[in-house]
Structures are given as C-alpha cells and as structure tokens.
C-alpha atoms as a PDB file:
ATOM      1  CA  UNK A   1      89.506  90.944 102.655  1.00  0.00           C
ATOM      2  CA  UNK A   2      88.113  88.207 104.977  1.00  0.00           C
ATOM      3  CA  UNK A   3      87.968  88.945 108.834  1.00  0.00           C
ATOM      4  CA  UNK A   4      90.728  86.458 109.457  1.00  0.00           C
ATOM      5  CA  UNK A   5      93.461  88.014 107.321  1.00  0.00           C
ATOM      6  CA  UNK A   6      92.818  91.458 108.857  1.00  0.00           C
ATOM      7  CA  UNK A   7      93.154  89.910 112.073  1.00  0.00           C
ATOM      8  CA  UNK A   8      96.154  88.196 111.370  1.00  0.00           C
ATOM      9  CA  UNK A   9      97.524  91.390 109.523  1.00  0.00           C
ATOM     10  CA  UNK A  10      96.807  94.044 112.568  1.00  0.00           C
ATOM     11  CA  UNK A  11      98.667  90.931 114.578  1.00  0.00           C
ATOM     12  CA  UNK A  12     101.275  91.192 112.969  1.00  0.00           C
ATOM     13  CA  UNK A  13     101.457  95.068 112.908  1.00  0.00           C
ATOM     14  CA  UNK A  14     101.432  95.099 115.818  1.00  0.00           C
ATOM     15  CA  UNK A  15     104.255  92.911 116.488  1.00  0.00           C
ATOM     16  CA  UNK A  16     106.055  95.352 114.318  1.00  0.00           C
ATOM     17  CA  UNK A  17     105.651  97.953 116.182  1.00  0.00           C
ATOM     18  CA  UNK A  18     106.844  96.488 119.531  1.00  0.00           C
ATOM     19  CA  UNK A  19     109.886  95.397 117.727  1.00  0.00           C
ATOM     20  CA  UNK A  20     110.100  99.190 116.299  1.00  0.00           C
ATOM     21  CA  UNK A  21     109.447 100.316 119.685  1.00  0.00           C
ATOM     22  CA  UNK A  22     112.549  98.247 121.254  1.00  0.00           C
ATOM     23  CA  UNK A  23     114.818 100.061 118.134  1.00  0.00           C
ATOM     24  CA  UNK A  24     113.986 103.350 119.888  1.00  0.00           C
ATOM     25  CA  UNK A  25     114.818 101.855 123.109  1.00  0.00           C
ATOM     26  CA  UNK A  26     118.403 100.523 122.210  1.00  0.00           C
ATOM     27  CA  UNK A  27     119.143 103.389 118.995  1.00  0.00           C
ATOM     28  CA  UNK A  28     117.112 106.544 120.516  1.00  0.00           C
ATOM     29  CA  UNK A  29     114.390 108.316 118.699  1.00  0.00           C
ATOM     30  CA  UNK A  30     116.262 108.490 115.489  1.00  0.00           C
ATOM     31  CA  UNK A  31     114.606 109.508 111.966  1.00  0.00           C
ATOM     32  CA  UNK A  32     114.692 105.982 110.491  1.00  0.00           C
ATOM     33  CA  UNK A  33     113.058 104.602 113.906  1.00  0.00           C
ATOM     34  CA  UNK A  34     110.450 107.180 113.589  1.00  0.00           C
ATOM     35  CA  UNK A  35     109.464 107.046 109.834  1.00  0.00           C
ATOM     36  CA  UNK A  36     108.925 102.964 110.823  1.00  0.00           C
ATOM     37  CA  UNK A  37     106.632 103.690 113.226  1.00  0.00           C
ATOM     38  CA  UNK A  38     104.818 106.377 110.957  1.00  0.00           C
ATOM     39  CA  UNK A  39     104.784 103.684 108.114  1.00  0.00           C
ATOM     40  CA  UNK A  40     103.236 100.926 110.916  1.00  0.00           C
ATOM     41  CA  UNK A  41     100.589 103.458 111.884  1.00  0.00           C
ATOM     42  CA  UNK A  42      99.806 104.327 108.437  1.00  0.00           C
ATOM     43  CA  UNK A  43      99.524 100.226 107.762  1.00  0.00           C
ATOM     44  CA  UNK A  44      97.118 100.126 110.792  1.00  0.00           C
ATOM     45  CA  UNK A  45      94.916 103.001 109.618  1.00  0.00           C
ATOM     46  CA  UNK A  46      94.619 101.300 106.480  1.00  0.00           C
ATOM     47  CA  UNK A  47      93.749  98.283 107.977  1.00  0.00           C
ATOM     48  CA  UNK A  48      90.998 100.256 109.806  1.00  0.00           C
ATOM     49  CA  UNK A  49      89.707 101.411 106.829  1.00  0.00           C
ATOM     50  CA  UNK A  50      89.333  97.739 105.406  1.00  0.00           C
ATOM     51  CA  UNK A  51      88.196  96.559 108.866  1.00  0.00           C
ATOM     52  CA  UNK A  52      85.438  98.762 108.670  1.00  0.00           C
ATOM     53  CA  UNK A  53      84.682  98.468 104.931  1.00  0.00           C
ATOM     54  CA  UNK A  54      84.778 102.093 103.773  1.00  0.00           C
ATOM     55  CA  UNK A  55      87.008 103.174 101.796  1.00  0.00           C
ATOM     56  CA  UNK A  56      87.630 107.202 102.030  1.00  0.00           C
ATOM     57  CA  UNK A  57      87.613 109.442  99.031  1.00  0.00           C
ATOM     58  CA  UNK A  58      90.696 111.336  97.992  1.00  0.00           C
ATOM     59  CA  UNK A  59      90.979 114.045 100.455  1.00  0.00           C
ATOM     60  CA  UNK A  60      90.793 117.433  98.563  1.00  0.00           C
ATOM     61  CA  UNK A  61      90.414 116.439  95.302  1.00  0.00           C
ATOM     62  CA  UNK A  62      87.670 116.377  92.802  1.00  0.00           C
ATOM     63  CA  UNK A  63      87.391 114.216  89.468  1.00  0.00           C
ATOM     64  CA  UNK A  64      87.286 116.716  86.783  1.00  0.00           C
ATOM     65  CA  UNK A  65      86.034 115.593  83.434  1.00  0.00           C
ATOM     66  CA  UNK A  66      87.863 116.765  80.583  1.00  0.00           C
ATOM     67  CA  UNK A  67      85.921 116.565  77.419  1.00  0.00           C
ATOM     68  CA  UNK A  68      86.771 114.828  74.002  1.00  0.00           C
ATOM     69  CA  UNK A  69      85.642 117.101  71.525  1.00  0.00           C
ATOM     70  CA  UNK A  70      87.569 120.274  70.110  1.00  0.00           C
ATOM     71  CA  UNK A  71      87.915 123.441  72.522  1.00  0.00           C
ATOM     72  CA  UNK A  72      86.708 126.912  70.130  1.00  0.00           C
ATOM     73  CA  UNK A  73      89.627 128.224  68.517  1.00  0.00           C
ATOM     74  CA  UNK A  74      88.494 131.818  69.617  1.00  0.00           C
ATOM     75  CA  UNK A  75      89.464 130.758  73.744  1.00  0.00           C
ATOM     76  CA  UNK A  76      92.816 130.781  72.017  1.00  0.00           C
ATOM     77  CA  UNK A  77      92.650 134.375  70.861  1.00  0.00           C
ATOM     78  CA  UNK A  78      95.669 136.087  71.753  1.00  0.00           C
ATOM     79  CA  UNK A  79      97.165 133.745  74.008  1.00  0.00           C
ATOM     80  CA  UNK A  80     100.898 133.248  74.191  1.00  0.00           C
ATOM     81  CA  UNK A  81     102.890 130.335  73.648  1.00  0.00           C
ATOM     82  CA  UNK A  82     104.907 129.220  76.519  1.00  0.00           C
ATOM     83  CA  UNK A  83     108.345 129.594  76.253  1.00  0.00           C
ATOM     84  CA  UNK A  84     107.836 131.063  72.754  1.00  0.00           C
ATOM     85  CA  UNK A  85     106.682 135.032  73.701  1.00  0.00           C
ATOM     86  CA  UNK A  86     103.134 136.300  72.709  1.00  0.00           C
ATOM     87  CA  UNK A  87     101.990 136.208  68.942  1.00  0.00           C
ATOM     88  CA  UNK A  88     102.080 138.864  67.036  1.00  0.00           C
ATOM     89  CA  UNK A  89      99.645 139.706  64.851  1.00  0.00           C
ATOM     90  CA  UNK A  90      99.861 142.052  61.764  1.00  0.00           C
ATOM     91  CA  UNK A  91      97.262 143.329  60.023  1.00  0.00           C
ATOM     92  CA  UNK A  92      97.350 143.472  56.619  1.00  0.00           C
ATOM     93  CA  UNK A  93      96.881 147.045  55.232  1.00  0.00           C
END
C-alpha cells in the first residue's frame, strides 16, 4: 500500500475515533461505544503493521503438514468409532 493511502487511512481513523470519542461523551461508556473504539484501534494497529511493512505471523499457531499418502492400517488397531462404541473383535475358534 503506497505511503499516501496509509496516511490518508490513519487520517481518517483517526477522525473516527474523535467522533467515537464524542459518542461516549453524549451516550456514556456504553458497550457499542466501546467495541467502536476497540474496532478503530484494531484498524490502527493494522495500519501499523502495513506502515511498517511486516506482517506478523499467526500468533500461536504452527502450519502442520498433513500428508497425502495412506496412514498404516495397524495405527487403527483397536480404535473405536465415534459415536458407534469400540469394535469388537471375535476370534474365530
């Protein structure tokens, strides 16, 4: 995003949030009030972040790969079907 828009964007924010700020004024510190100003400070953060070219990784979560090819049918042993109770296995005698 150029320099200009981000500018013009935290500008704006801003002017949001003195407008949000004179809602508390005239309605009180109401939830609705609040969760605006939480939303504007989240926009600014993000704005930050762009600002600053960095863009942070998914707090406390990792990318795990799942593979494509078949699991071995022996991890399966004895496990029980959700929902359905364990399998029962007879032997044959």
């Amino acid at each position: 995003m150029p320099e200009d828009e981000i500018r013009t964007a935290r500008r704006i924010v801003g002017d949001l949030q003195n407008l949000a700020d004179g809602l508390r004024s005239r309605l009180g510190d109401v939830f609705p009030v609040r969760r605006l100003l939480n939303d504007l400070e989240s926009i600014d953060i993000h704005l930050d972040e762009l600002f600053s070219g960095v863009v942070p990784s998914p707090r406390g979560k990792e990318v795990v790969l799942v593979p494509d090819t078949p699991y071995d049918p022996q991890m399966w042993h004895a496990a029980d079907d959700e929902g359905l109770g364990g399998r029962r296995h007879h032997s044959v005698d």
